[in-house]
N, C-alpha and C. Protein backbone atom coordinates (compact mmCIF):
# COMPACT_ATOMS: atom_id res chain seq x y z
N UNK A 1 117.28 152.04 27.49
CA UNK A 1 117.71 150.91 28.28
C UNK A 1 117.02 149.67 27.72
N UNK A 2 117.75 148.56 27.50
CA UNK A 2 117.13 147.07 26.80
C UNK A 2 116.95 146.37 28.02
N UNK A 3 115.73 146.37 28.73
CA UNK A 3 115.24 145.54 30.25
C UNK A 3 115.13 143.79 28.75
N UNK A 4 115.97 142.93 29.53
CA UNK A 4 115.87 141.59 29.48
C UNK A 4 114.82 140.57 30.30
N UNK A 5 114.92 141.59 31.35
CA UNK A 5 113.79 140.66 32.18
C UNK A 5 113.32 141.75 33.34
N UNK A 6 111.70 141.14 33.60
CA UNK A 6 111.35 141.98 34.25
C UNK A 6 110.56 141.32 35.80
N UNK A 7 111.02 141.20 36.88
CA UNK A 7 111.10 140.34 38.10
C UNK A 7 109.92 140.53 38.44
N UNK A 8 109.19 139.36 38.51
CA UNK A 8 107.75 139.73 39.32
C UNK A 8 107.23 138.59 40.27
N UNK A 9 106.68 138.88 41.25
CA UNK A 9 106.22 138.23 42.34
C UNK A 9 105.29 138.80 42.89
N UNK A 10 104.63 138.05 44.35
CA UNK A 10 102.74 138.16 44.52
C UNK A 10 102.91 139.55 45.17
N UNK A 11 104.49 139.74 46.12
CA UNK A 11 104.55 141.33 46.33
C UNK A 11 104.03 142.37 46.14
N UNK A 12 104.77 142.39 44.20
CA UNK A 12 104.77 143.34 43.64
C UNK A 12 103.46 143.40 42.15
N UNK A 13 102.89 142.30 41.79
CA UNK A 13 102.15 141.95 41.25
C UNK A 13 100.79 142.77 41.78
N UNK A 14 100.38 142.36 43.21
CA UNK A 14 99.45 143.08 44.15
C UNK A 14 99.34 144.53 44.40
N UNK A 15 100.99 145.01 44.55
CA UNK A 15 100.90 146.03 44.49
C UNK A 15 100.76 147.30 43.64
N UNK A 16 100.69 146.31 42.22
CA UNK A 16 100.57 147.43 40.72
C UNK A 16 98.97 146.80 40.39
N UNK A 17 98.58 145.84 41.08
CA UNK A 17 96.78 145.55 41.15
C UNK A 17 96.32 146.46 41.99
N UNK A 18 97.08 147.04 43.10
CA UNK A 18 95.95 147.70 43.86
C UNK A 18 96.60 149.46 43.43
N UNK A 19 97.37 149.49 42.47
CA UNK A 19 97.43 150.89 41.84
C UNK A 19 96.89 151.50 40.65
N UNK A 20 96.01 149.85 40.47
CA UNK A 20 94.89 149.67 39.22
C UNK A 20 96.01 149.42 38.23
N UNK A 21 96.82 149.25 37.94
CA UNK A 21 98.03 148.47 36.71
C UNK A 21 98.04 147.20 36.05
N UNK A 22 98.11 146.42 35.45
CA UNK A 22 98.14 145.39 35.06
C UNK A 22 99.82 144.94 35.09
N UNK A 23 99.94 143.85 35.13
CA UNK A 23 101.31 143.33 34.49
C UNK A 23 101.91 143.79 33.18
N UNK A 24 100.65 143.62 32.55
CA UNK A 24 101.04 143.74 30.84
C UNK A 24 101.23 145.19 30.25
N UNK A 25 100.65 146.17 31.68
CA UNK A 25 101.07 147.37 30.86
C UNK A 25 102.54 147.81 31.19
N UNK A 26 103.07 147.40 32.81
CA UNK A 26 103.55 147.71 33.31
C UNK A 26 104.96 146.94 31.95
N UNK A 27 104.66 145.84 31.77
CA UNK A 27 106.35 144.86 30.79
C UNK A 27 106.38 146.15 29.54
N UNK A 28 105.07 146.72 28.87
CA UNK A 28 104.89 147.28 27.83
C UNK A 28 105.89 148.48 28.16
N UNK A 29 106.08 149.20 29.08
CA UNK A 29 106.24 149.77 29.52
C UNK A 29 107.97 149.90 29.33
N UNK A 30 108.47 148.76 29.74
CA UNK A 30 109.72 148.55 30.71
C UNK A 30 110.82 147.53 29.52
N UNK A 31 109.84 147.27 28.58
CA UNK A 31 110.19 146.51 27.25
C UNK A 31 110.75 147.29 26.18
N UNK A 32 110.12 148.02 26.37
CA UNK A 32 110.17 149.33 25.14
C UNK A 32 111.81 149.79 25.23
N UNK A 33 112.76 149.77 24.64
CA UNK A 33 113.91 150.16 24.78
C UNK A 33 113.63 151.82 24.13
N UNK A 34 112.96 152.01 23.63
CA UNK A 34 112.96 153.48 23.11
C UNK A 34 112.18 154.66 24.23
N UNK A 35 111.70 153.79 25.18
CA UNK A 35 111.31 154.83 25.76
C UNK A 35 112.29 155.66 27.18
N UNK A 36 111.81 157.05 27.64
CA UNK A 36 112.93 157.67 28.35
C UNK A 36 113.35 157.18 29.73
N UNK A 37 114.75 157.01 29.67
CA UNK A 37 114.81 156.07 31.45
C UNK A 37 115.68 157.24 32.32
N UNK A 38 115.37 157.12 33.35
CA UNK A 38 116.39 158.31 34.05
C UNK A 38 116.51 157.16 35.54
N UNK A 39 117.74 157.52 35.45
CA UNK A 39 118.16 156.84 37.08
C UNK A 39 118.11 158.07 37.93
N UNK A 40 118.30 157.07 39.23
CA UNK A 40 117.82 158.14 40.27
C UNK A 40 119.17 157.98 41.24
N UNK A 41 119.66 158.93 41.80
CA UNK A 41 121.10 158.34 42.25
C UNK A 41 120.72 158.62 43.93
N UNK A 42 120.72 157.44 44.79
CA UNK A 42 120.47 157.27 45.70
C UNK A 42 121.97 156.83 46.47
N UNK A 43 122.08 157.32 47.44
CA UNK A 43 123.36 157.72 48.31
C UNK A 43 123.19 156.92 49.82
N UNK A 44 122.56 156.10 49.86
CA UNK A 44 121.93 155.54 50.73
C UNK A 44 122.99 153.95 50.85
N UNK A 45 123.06 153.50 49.47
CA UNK A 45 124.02 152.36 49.33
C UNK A 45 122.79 151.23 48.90
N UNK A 46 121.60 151.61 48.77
CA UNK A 46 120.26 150.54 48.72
C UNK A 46 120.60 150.38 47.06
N UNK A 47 119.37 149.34 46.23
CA UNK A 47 119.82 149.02 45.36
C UNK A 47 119.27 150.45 43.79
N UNK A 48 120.43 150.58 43.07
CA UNK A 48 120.24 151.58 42.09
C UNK A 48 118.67 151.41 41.80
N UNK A 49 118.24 152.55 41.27
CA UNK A 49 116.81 152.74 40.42
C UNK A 49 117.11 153.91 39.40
N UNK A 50 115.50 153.61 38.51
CA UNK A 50 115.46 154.03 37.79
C UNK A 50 113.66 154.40 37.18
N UNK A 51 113.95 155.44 36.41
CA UNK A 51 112.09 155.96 36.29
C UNK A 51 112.09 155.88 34.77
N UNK A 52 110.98 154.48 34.12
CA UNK A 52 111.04 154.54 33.16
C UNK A 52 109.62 155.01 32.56
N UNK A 53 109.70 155.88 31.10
CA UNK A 53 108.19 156.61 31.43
C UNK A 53 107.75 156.04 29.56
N UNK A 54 106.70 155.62 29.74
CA UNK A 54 106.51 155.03 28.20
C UNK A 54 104.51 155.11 28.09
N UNK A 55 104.07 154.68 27.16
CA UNK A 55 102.85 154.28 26.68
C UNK A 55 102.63 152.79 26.74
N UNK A 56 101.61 152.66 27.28
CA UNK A 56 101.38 150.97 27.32
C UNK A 56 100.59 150.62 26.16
N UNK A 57 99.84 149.76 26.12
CA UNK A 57 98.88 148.85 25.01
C UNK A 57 97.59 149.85 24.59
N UNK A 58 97.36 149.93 26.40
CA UNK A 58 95.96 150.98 26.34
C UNK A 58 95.70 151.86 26.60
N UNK A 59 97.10 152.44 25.74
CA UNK A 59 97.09 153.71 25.60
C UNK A 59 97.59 154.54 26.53
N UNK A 60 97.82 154.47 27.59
CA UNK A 60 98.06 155.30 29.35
C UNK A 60 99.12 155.38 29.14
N UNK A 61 99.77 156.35 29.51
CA UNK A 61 101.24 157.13 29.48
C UNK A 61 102.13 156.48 31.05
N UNK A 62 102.57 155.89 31.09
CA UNK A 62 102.86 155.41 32.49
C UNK A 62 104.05 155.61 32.98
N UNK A 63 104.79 156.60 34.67
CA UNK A 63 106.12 155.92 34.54
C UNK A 63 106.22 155.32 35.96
N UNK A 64 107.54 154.02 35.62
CA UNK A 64 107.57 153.04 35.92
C UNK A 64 108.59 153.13 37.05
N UNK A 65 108.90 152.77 38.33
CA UNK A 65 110.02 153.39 39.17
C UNK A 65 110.38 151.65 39.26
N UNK A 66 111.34 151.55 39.21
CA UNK A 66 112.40 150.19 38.97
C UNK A 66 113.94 150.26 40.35
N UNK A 67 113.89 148.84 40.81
CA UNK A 67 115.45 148.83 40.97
C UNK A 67 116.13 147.43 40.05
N UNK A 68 117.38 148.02 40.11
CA UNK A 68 118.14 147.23 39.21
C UNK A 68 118.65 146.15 40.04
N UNK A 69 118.17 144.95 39.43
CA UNK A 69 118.51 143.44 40.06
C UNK A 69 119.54 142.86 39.59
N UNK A 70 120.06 142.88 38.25
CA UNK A 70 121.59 142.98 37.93
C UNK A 70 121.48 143.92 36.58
N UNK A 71 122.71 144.11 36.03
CA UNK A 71 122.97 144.71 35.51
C UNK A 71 123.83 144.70 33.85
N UNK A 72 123.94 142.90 33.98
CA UNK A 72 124.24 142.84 32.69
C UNK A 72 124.23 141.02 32.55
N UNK A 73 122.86 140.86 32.36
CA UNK A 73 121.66 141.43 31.15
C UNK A 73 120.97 142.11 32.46
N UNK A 74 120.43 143.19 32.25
CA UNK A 74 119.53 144.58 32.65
C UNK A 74 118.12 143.55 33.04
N UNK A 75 117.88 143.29 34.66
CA UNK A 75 117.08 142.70 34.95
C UNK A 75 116.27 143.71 35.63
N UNK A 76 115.08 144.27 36.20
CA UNK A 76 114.83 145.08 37.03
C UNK A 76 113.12 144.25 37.87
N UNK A 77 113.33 144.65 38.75
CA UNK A 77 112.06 144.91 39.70
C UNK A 77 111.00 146.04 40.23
N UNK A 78 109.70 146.42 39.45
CA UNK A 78 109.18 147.38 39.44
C UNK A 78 108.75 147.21 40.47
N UNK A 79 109.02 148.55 41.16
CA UNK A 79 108.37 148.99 42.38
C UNK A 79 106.97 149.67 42.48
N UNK A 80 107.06 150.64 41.68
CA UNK A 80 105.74 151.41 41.61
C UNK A 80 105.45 152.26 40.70
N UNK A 81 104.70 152.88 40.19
CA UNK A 81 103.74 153.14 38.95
C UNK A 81 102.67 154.60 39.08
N UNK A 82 102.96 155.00 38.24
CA UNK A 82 102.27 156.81 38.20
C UNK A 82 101.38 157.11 37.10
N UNK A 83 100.87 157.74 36.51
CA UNK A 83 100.09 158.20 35.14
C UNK A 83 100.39 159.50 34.99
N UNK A 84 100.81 159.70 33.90
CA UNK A 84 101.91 160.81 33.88
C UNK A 84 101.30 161.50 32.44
């Protein structure tokens, strides 16, 4: 998946600070078009997601749980963050 942009605010910023994350690993992450993305198919009607799982800068294997804010150009909003 080619993420164009990656949505961030004091929300969600705070909430990958208090999961010990940085910003910068989290874009490293979500930038990477080579790394593996799997959507998650939610039946609910809420907005699509997706689990993207990559290597950051420093090294940490991370995956990334995203919803999709549009869809073409591929904008997303990370929700939350694992070490995998």
């Amino acid at each position: 998946m080619q993420v164009t942009l990656v949505v961030w605010d004091d929300a969600n910023e705070d909430e990958f600070q208090a999961l010990g994350f940085s910003v910068e690993e989290i874009n490293d992450v979500l930038y990477n078009h080579r790394n593996d993305t799997r959507y998650i198919d939610e039946s609910d009607g809420s907005l699509a997601l997706c689990v993207t799982v990559g290597v950051a800068r420093t090294g940490r294997r991370i995956a990334v749980k995203c919803a999709f804010v549009c869809g073409n150009p591929v904008e997303v909003y990370p929700v939350t963050a694992r070490i995998v």
